[in-house]
Protein backbone atom coordinates (compact mmCIF):
# COMPACT_ATOMS: atom_id res chain seq x y z
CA UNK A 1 14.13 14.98 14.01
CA UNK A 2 14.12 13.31 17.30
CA UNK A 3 17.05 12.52 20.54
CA UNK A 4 17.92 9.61 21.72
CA UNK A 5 17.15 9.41 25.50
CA UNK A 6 20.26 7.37 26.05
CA UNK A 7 22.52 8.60 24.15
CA UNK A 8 20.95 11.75 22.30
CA UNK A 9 21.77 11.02 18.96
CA UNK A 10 19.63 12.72 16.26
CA UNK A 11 16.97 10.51 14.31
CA UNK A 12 14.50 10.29 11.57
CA UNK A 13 11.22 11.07 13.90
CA UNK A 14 9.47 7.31 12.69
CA UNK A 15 12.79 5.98 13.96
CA UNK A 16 12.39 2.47 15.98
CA UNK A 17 15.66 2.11 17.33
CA UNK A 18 19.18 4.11 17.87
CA UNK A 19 21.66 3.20 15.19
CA UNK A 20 24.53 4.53 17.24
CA UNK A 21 23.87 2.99 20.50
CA UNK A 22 20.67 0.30 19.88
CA UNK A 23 18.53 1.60 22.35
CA UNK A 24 14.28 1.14 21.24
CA UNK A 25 12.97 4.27 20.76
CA UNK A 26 9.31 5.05 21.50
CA UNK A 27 6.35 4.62 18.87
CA UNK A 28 3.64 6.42 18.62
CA UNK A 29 0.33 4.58 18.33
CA UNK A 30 -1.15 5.35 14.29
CA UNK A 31 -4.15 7.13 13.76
CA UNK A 32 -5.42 5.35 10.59
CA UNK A 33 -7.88 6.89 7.98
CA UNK A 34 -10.29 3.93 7.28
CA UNK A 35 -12.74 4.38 4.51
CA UNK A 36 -16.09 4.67 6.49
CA UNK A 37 -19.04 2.90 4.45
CA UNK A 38 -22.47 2.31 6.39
CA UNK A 39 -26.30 0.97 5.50
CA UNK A 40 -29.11 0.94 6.51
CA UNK A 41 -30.13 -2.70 7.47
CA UNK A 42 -33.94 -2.22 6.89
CA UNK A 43 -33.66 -0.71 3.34
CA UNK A 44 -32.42 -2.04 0.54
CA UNK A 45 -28.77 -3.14 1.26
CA UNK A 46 -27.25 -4.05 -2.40
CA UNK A 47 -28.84 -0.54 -4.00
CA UNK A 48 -27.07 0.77 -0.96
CA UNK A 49 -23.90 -1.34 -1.77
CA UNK A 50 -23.94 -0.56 -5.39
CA UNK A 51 -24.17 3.12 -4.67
CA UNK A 52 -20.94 3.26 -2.24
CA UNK A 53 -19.37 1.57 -4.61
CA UNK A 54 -19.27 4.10 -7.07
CA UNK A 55 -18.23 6.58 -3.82
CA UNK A 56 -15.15 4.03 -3.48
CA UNK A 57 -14.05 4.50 -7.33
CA UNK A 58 -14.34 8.50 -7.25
CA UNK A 59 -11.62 8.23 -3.85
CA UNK A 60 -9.52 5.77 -5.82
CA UNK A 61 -9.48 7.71 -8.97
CA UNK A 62 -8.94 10.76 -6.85
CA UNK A 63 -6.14 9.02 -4.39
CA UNK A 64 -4.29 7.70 -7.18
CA UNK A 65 -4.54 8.48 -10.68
CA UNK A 66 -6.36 12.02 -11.58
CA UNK A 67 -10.37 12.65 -10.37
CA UNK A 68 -10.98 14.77 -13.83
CA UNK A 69 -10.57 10.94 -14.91
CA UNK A 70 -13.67 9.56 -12.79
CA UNK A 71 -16.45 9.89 -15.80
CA UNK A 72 -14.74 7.79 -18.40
CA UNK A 73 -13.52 5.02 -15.15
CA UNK A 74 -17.48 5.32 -14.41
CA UNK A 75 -18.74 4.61 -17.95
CA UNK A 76 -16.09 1.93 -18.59
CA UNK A 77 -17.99 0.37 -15.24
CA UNK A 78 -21.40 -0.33 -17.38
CA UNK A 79 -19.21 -0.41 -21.46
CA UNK A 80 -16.79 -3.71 -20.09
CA UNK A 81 -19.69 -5.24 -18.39
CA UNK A 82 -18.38 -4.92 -15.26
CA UNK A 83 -21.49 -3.91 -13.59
CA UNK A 84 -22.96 -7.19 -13.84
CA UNK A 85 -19.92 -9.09 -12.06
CA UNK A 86 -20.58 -5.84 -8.98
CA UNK A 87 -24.21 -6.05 -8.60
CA UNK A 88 -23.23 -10.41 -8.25
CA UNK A 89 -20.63 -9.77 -5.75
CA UNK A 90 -22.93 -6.80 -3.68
CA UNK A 91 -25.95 -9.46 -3.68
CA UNK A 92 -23.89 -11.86 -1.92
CA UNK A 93 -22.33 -9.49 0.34
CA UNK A 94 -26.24 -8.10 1.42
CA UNK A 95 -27.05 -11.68 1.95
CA UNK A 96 -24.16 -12.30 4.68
CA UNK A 97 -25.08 -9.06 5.78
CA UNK A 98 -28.70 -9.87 6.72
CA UNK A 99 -27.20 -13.19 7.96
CA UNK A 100 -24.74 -11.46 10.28
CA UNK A 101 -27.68 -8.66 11.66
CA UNK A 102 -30.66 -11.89 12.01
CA UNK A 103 -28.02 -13.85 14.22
CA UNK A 104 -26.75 -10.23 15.92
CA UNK A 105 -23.35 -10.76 14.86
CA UNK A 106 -23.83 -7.04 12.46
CA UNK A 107 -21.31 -4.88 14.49
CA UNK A 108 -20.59 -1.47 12.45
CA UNK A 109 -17.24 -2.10 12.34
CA UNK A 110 -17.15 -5.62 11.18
CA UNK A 111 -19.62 -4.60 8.49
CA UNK A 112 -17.68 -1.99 7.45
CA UNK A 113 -14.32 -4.20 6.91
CA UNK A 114 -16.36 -6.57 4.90
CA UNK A 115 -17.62 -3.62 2.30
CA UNK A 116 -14.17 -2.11 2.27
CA UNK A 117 -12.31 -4.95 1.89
CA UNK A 118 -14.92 -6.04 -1.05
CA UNK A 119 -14.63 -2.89 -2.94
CA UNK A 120 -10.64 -2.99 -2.28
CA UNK A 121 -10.11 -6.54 -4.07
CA UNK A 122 -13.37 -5.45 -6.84
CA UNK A 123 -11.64 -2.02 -7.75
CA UNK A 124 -8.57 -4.00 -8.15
CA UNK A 125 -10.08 -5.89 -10.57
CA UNK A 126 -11.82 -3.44 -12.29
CA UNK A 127 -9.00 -1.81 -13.43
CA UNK A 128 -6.72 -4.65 -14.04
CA UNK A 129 -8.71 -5.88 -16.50
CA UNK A 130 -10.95 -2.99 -17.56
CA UNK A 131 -9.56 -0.09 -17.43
CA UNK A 132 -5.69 -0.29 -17.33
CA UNK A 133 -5.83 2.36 -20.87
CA UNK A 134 -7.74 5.06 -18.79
CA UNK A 135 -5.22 4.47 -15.45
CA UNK A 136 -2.09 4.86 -17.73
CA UNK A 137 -0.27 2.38 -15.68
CA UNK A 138 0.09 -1.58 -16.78
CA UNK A 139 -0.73 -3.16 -13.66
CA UNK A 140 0.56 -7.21 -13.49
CA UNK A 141 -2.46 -9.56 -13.24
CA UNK A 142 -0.31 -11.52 -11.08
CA UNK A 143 -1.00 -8.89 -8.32
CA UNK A 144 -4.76 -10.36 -8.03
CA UNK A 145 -3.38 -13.68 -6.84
CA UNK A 146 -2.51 -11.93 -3.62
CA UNK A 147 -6.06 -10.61 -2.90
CA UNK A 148 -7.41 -13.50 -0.63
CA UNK A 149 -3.91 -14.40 0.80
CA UNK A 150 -3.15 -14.70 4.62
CA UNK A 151 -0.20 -12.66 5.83
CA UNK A 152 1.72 -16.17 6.52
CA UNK A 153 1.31 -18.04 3.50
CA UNK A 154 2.41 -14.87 1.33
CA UNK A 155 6.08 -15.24 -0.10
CA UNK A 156 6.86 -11.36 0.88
CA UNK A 157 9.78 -10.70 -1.19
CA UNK A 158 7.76 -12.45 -4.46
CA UNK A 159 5.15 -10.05 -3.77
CA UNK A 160 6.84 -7.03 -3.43
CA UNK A 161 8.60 -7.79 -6.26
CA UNK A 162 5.54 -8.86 -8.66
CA UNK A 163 3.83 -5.67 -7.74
CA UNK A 164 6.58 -2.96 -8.60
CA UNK A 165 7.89 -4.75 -11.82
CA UNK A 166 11.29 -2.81 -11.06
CA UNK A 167 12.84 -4.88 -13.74
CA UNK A 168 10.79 -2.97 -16.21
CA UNK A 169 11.16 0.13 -14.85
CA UNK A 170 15.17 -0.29 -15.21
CA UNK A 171 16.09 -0.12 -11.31
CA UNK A 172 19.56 -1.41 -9.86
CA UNK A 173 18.18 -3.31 -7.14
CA UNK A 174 19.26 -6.58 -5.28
CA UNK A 175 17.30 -9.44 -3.33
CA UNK A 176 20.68 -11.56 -3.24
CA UNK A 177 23.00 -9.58 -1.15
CA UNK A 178 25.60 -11.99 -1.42
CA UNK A 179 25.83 -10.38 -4.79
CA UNK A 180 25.52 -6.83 -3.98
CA UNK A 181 28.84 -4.96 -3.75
CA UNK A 182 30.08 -4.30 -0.29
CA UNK A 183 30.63 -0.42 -0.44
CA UNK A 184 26.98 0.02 -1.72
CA UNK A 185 25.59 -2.67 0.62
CA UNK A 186 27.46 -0.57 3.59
CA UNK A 187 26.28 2.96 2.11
CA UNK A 188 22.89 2.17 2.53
CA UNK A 189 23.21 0.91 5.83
CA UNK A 190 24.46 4.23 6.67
CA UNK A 191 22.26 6.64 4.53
CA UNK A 192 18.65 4.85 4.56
CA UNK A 193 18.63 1.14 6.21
CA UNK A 194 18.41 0.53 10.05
CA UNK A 195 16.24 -2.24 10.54
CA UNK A 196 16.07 -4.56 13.60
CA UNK A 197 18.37 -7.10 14.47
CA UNK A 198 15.72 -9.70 13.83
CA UNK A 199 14.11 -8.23 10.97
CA UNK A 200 14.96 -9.30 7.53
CA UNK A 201 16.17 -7.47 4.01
CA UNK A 202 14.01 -8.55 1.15
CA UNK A 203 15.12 -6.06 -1.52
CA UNK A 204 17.52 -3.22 -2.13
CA UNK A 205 17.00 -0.43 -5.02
CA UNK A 206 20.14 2.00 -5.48
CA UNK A 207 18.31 5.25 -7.07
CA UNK A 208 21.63 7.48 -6.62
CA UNK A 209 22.68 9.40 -9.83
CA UNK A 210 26.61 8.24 -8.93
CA UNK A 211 25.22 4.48 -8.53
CA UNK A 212 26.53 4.86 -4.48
CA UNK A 213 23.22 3.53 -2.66
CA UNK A 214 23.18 6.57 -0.78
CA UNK A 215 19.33 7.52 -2.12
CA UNK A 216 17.13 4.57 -2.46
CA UNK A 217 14.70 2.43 -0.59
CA UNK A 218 14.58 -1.01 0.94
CA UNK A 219 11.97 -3.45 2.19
CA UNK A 220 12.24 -5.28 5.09
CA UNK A 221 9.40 -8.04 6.46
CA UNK A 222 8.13 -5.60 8.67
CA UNK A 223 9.19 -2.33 6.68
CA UNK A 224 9.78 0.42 4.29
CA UNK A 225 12.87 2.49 4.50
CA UNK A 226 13.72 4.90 1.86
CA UNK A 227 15.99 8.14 1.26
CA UNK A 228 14.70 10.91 -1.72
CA UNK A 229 17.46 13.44 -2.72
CA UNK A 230 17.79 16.18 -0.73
CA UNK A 231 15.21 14.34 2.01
CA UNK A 232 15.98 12.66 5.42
CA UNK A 233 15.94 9.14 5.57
CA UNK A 234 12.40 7.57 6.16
CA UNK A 235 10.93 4.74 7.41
CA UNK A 236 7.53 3.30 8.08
CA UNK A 237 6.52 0.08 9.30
CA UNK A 238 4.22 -2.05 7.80
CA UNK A 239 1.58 -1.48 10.66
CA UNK A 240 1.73 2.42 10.84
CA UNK A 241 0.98 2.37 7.04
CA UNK A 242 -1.64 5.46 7.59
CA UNK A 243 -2.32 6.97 4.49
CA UNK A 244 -0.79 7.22 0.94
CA UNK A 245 -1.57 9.01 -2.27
CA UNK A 246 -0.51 10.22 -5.81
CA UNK A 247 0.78 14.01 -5.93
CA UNK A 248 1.26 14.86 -9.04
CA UNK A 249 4.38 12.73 -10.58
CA UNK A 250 5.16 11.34 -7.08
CA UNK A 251 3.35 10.10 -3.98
CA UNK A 252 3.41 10.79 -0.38
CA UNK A 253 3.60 7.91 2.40
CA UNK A 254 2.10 8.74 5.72
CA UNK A 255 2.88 12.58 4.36
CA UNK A 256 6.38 12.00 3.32
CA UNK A 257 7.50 12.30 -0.42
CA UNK A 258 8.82 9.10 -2.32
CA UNK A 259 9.02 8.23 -5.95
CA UNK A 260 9.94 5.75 -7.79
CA UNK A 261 8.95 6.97 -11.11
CA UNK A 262 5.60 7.86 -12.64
CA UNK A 263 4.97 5.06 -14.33
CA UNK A 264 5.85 2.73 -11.07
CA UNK A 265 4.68 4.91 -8.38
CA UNK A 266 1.12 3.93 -8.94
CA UNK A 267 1.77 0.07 -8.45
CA UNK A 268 3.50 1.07 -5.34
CA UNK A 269 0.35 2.28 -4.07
CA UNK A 270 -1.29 -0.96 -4.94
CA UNK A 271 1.27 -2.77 -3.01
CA UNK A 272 1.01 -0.14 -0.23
CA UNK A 273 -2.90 -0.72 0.05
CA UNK A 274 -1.67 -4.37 -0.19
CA UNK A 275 0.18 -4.39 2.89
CA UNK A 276 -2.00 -2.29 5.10
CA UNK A 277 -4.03 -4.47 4.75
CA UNK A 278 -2.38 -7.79 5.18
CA UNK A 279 -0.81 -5.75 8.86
CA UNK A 280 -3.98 -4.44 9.62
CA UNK A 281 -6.70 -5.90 8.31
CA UNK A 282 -7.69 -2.21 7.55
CA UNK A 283 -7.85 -1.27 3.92
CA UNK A 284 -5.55 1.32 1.89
């Protein structure tokens, strides 16, 4: 809990902005964890590719499903004949690589965006159409269409909402709030929902047991704002997306609990990762 210097109401710490009186509250800079990957540009880059990749999958399985899982995710690699499709992709990324270091354009940093981003969208893949059985989550293939999308020609709300598949899951949600009853609409301005004066409401989802809206969680095009039972209100832009992971049947978000349900929670990782990156560049 935080004051606000004008007018010292008490707010959620990630709070932007004073509900009571407007006034912008300070934001602290984020302090991302990045996946670090590095090679060695005189040995042999795709062996060196090839291995990290493997690294990537263990923090994956680990980060969002269960790591006593990573054997059978590792042998479904070589059974689906998957491998073949990595050791294509890593060949083409060691070739760009040598291109970038001959013509001094190899920065560690740059280099290490490339390899993350590449084992972001080939893990994605991996598991969408390999290993779904072993995740025990049915992730849409329509989620892949969004992997080499630029953050202005992606329809936000269409995305958020092929990711979670809340339809299946059974949640009371709204993305027409013409249509959304007045008394909930105004409970979760009050419980969960602050967002900027210029920022936009893409999608409502009433989790209350009494069907109230005063527990639930709402994206924004430049957040996530959500209240858990017995939790304060939350909120964390799409920018200071630091770090998210499964614990046990629910996930954390920058450290804070949310859950949608097992069987959604982990596609809102994916769509977590997802946005991280498209407001960062950085992956999940």
């Amino acid at each position: 809990m935080k004051r606000c210097p004008r007018c010292n109401t008490g707010l959620p710490i990630e709070a932007r902005f004073c509900w009571q009186c407007g006034a912008v509250q300070e934001e602290q800079a984020p302090h991302r964890k990045n996946a670090s990957y590095r090679v060695d540009l005189t040995g042999n880059l795709e062996a060196q590719l090839n291995e990290q990749f493997f690294q990537a999958l263990r923090e994956r399985i680990e980060k969002e499903h269960d790591s006593r899982l990573f054997p059978e995710f590792s042998e479904r690699l070589y059974t689906s004949g998957f491998r073949d499709a990595l050791s294509r992709r890593t060949s083409q990324l060691a070739e760009l690589i040598v291109e970038m270091s001959d013509s001094g354009e190899a920065n560690p940093r740059e280099v290490n965006a490339l390899i993350a981003d590449l084992f972001e969208d080939l893990l994605d893949l991996f598991i969408i159409q390999h290993a779904q059985d072993l995740a025990g989550v049915k992730f849409p293939q329509e989620i892949l269409k969004y992997q080499y999308a630029a953050r202005d020609s992606v329809p936000m709300q269409k995305m958020i909402l092929d990711f979670l598949q809340l339809g299946q899951e059974g949640e009371e949600f709204y993305t027409d709030f013409l249509l959304m009853p007045l008394d909930k609409l105004k409970q979760a301005g009050k419980s969960f929902l602050f967002p900027a004066k210029d920022e936009k409401i893409l999608l409502i989802a009433d989790q209350s047991v009494l069907g109230g809206c005063k527990e639930g969680f709402a994206f924004t095009n430049r957040a996530l704002y959500w209240k858990a039972p017995l939790q304060k209100a939350r909120y964390v832009p799409f920018t200071q997306i630091l770090d998210f992971r499964r614990e046990g049947d629910w996930i954390t978000i920058n450290s804070y609990f949310f859950n949608l349900s097992p069987a959604a929670n982990p596609r809102m990782l994916r769509l977590l990762s997802r946005l991280q990156r498209l407001f960062s560049g950085s992956p999940g």
